[in-house]
C-alpha atoms as a PDB file:
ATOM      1  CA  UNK A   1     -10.837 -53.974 -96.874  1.00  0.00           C
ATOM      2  CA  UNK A   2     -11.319 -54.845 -93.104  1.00  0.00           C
ATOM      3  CA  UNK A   3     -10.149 -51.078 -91.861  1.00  0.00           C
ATOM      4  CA  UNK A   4     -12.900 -50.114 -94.294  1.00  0.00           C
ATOM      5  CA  UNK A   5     -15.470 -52.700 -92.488  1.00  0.00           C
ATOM      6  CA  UNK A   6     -14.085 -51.117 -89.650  1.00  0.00           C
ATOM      7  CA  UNK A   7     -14.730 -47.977 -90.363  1.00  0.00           C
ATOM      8  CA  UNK A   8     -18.462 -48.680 -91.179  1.00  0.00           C
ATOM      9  CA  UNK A   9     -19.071 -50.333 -88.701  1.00  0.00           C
ATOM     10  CA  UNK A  10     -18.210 -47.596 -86.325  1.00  0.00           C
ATOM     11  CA  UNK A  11     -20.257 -45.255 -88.020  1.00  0.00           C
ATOM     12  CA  UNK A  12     -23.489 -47.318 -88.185  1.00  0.00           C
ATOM     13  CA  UNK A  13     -23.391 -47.772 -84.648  1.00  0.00           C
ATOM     14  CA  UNK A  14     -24.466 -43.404 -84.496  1.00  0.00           C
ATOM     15  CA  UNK A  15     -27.542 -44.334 -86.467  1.00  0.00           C
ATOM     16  CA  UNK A  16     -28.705 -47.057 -83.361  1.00  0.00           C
ATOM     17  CA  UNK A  17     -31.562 -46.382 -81.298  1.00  0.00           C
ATOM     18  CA  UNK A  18     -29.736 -45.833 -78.499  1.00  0.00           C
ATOM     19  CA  UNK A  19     -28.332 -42.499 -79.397  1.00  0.00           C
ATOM     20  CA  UNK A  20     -31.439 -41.075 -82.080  1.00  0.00           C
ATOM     21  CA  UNK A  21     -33.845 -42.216 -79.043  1.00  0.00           C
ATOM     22  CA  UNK A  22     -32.116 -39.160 -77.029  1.00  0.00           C
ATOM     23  CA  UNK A  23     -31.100 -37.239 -79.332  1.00  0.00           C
ATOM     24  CA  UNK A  24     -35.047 -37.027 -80.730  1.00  0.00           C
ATOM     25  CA  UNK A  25     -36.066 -36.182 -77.183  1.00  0.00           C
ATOM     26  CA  UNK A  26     -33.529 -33.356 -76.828  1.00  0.00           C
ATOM     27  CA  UNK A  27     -34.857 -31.836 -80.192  1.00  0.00           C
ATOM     28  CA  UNK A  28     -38.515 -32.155 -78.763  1.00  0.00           C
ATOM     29  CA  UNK A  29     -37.711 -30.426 -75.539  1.00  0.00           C
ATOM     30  CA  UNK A  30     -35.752 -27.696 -77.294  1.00  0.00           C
ATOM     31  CA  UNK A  31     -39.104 -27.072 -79.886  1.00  0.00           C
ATOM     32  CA  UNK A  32     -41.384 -27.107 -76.119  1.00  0.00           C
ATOM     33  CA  UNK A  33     -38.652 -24.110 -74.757  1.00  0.00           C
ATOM     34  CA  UNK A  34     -38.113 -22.454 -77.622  1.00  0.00           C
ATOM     35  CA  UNK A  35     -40.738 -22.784 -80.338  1.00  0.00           C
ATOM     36  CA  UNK A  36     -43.598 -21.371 -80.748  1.00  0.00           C
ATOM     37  CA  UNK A  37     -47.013 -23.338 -80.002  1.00  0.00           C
ATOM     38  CA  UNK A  38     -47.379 -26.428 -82.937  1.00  0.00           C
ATOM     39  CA  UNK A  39     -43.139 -26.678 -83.518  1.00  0.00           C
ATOM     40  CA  UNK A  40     -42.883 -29.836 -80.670  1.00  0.00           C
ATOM     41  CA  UNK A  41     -46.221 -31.295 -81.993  1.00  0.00           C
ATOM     42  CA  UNK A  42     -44.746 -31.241 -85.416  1.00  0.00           C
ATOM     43  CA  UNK A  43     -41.420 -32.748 -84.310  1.00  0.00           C
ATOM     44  CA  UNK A  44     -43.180 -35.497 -82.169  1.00  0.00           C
ATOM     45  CA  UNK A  45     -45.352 -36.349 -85.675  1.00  0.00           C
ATOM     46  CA  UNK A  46     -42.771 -36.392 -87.689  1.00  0.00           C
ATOM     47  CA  UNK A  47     -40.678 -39.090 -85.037  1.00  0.00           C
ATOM     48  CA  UNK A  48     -43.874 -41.145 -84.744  1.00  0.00           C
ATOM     49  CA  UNK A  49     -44.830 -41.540 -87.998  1.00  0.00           C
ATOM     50  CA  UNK A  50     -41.173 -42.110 -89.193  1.00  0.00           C
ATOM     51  CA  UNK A  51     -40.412 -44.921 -86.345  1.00  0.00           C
ATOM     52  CA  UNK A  52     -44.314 -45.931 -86.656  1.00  0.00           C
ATOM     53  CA  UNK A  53     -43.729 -46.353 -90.145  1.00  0.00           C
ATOM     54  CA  UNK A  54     -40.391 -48.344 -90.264  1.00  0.00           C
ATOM     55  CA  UNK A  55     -42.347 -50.820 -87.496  1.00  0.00           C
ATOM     56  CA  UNK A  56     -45.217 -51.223 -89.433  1.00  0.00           C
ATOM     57  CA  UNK A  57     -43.137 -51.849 -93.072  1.00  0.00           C
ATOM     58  CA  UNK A  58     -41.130 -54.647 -90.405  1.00  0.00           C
ATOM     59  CA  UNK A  59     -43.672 -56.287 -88.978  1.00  0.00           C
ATOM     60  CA  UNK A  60     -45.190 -56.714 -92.494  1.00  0.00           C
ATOM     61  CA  UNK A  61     -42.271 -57.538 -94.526  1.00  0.00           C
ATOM     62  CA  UNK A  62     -40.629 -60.349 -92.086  1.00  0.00           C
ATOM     63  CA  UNK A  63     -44.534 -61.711 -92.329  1.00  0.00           C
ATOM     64  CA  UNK A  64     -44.837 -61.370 -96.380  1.00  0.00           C
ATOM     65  CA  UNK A  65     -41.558 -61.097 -98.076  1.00  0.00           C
ATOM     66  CA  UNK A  66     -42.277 -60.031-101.418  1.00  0.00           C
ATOM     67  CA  UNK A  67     -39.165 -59.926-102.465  1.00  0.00           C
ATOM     68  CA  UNK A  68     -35.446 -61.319-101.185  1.00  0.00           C
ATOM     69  CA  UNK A  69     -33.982 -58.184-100.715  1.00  0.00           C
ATOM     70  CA  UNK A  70     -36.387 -56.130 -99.204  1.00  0.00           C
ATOM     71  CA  UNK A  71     -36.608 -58.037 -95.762  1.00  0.00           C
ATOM     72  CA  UNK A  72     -36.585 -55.205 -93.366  1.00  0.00           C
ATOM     73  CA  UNK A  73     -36.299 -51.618 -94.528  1.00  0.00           C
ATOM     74  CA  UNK A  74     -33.362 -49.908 -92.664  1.00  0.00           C
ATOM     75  CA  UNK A  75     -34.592 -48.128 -88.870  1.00  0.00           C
ATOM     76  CA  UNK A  76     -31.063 -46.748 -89.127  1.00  0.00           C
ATOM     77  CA  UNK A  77     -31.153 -44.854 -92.610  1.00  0.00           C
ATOM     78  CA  UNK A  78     -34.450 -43.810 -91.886  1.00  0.00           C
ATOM     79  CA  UNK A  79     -34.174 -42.667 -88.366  1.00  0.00           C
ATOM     80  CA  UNK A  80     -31.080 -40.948 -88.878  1.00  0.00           C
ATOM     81  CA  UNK A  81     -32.123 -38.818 -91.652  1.00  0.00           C
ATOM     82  CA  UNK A  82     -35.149 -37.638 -89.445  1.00  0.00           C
ATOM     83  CA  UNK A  83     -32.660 -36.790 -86.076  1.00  0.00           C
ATOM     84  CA  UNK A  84     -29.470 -35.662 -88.111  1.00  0.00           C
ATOM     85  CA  UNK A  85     -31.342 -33.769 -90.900  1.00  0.00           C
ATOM     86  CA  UNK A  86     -33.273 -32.437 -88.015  1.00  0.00           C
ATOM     87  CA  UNK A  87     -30.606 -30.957 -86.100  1.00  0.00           C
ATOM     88  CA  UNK A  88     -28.965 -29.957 -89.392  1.00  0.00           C
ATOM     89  CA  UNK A  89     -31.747 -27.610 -90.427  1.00  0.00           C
ATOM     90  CA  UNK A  90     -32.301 -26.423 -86.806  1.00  0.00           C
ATOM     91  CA  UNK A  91     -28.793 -25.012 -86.671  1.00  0.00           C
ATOM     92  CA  UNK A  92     -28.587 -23.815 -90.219  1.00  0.00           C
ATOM     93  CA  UNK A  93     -31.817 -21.966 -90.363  1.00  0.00           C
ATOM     94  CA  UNK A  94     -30.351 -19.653 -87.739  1.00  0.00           C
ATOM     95  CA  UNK A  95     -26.801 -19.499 -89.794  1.00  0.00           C
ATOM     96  CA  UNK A  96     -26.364 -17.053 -92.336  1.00  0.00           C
ATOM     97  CA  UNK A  97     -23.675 -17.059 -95.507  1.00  0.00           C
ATOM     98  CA  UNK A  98     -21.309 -20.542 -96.567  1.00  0.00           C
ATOM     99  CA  UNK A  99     -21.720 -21.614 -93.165  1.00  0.00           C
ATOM    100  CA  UNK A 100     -25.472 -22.453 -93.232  1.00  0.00           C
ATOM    101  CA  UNK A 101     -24.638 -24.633 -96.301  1.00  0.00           C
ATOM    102  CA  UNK A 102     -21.427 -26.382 -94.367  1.00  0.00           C
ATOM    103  CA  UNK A 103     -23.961 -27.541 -91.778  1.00  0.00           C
ATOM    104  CA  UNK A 104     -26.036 -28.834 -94.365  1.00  0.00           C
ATOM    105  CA  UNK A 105     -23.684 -30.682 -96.335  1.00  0.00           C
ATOM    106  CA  UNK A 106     -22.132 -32.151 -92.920  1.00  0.00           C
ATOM    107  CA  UNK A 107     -25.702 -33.494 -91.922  1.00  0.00           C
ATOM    108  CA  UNK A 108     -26.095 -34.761 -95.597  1.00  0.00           C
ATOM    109  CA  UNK A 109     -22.594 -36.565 -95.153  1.00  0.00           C
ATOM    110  CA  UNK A 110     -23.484 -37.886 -91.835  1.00  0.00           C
ATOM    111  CA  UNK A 111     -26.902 -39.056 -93.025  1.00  0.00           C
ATOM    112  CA  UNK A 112     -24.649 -40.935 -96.147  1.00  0.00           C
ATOM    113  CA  UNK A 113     -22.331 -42.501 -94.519  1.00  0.00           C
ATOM    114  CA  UNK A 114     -24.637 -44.079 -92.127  1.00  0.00           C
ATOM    115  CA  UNK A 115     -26.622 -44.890 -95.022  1.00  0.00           C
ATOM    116  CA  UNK A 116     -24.092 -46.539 -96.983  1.00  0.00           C
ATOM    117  CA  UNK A 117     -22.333 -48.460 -93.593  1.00  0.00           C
ATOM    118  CA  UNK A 118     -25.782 -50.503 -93.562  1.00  0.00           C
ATOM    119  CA  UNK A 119     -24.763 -51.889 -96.804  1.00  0.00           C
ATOM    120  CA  UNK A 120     -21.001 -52.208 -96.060  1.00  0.00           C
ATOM    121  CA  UNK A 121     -21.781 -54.294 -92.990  1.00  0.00           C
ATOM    122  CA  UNK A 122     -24.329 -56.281 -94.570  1.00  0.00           C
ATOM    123  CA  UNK A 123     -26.924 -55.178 -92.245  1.00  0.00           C
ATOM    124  CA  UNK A 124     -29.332 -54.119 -94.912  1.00  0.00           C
ATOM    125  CA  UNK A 125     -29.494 -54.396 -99.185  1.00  0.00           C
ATOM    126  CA  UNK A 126     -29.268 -51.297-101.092  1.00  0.00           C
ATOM    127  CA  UNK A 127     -33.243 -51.051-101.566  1.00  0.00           C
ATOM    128  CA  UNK A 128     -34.170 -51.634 -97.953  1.00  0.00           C
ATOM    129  CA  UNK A 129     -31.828 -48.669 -97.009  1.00  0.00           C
ATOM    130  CA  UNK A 130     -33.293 -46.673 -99.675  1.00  0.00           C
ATOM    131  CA  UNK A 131     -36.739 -46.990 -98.528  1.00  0.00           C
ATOM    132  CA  UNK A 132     -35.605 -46.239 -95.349  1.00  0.00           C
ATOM    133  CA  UNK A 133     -34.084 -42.892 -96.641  1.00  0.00           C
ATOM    134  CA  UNK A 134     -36.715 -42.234 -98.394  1.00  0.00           C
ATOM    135  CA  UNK A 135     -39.486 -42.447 -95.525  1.00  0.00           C
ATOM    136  CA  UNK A 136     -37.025 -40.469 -93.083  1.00  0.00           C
ATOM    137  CA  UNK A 137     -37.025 -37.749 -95.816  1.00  0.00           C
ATOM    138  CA  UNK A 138     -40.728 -37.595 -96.064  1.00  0.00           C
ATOM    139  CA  UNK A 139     -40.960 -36.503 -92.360  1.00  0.00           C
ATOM    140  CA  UNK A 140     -38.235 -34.363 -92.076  1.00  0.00           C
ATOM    141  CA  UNK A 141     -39.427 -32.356 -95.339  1.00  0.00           C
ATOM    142  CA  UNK A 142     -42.853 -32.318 -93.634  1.00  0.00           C
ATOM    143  CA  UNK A 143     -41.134 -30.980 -90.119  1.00  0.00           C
ATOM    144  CA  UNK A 144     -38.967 -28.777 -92.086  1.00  0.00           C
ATOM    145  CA  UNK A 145     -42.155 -27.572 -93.917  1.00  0.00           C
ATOM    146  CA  UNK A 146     -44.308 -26.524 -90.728  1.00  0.00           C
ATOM    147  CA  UNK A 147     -40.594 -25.740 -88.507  1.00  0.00           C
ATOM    148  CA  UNK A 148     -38.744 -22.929 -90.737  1.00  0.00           C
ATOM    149  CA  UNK A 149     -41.962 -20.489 -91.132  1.00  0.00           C
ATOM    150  CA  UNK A 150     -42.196 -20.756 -87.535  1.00  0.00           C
ATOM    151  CA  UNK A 151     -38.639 -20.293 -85.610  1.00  0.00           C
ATOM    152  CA  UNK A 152     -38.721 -16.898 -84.020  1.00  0.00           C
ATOM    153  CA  UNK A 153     -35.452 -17.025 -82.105  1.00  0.00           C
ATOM    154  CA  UNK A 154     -32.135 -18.541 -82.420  1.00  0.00           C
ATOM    155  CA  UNK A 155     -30.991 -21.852 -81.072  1.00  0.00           C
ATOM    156  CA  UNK A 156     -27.811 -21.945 -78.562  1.00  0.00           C
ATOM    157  CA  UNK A 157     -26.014 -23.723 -80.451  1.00  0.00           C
ATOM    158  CA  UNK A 158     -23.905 -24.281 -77.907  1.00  0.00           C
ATOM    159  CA  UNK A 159     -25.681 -25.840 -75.550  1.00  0.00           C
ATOM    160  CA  UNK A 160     -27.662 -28.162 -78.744  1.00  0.00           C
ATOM    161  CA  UNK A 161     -24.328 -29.410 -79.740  1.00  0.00           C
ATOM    162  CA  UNK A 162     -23.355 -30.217 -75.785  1.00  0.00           C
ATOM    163  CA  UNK A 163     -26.038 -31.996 -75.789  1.00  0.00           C
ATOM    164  CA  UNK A 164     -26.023 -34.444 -78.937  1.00  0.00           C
ATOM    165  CA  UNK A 165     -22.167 -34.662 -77.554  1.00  0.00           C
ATOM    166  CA  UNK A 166     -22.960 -35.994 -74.221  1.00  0.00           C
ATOM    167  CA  UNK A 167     -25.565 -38.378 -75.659  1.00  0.00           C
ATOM    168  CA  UNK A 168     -22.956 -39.674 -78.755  1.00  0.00           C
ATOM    169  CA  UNK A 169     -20.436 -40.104 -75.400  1.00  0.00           C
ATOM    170  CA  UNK A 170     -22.430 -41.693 -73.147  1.00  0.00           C
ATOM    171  CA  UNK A 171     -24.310 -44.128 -75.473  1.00  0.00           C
ATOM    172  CA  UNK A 172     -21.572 -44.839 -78.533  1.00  0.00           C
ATOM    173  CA  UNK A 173     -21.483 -48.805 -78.707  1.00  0.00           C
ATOM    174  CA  UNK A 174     -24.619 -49.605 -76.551  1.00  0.00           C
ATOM    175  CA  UNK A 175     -27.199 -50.931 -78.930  1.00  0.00           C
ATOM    176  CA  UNK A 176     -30.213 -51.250 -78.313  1.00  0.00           C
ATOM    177  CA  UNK A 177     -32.150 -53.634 -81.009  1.00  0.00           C
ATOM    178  CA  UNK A 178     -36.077 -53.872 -81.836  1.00  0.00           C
ATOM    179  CA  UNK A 179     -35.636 -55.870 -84.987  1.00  0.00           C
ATOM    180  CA  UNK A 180     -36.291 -59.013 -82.803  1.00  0.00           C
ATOM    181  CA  UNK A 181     -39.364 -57.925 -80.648  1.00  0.00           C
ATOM    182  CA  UNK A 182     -40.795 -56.876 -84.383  1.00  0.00           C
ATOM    183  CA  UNK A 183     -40.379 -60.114 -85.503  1.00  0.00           C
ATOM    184  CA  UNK A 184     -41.823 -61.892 -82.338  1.00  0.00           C
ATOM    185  CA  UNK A 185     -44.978 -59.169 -82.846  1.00  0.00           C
ATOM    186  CA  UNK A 186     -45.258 -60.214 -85.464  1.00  0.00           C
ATOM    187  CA  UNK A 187     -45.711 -64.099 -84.691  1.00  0.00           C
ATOM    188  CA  UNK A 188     -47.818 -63.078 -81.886  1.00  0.00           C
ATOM    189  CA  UNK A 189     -50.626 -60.721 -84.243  1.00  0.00           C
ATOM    190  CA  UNK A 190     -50.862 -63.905 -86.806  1.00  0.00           C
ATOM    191  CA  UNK A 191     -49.580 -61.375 -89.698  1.00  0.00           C
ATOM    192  CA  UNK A 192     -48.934 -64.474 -92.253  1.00  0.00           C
ATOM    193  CA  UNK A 193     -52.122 -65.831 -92.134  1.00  0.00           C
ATOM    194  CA  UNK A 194     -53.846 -62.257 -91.758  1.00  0.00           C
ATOM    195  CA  UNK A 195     -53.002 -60.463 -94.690  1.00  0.00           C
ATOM    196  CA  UNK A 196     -50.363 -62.394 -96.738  1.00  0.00           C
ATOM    197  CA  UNK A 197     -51.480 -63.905 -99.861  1.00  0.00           C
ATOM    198  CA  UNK A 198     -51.188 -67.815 -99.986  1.00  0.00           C
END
């Protein structure tokens, strides 16, 4: 049981802000090189409302908890299915036979497991990671939706996986946490007394 804990808990640490952060800014600046005009609005949208989103649901919830366990939906589930699924259908768009469908299922698996460590490490309950998967599959359907009519040449794949490696290298295990300044935002905006019901 604690090598599985273990194991978890190394893999929720690649769904922390410190490494999607990057990793979201090195998909934007690929859509700006690469893309046509629109792609790296779309992209930026899709990161803003997704991040915007999980704030906003934070702020709120710590304020009103309507229910004990949905207390903070999960930044981590939600975030990495934007970034990850992201990256997944970047590459695989521009693949062609079983291996478009291996990238896939390896950004689904990815996506799972950091999912389902949230839960393992007590981090999160099952609902607040679900509504966290669900709101980072909302944006990444609507990127998806505006990206794949659009792509008109390949991606180096190379050089895209180089770079998600350096950033996973660099930043593994240096966390960077906004759970508290949400909760101290929300103190300072009077959310309780604003819109919760006595």
């Amino acid at each position: 049981m604690s090598w599985t804990i273990a194991a978890f808990g190394a893999v929720t640490k690649l769904g922390n802000l410190a490494i999607l952060v990057p990793l979201g800014a090195v998909m934007l600046v690929w859509q700006f090189a690469l893309r046509p005009k629109g792609a790296a609005g779309s992209w930026l949208a899709a990161a803003l409302v997704c991040a915007g989103g999980i704030a906003l649901l934070k702020i709120l919830l710590y304020a009103c908890l309507p229910y004990s366990e949905l207390r903070s939906p999960s930044g981590h589930a939600s975030l990495s299915t934007l970034v990850y699924g992201g990256f997944a259908a970047v590459i695989a768009a521009d693949l062609k036979d079983g291996r478009r469908w291996w990238v896939l299922a390896a950004g689904a698996g990815l996506i799972a497991a950091i999912a389902l460590s949230r839960i393992v490490v007590h981090a999160h309950s099952w609902l607040e990671v679900v509504l966290g998967l669900a709101i980072g599959a909302s944006c990444l359907f609507a990127f998806a939706l505006r990206y794949l009519p659009r792509r008109i040449e390949p991606v180096p794949l190379k050089t895209f996986a180089f770079s998600a490696l350096v950033i996973w290298g660099l930043l593994y295990g240096h966390p960077v946490n906004a759970e508290g300044l949400l909760h101290r935002l929300s103190d300072q905006l009077g959310i309780r007394s604003l819109v919760c019901a006595r």
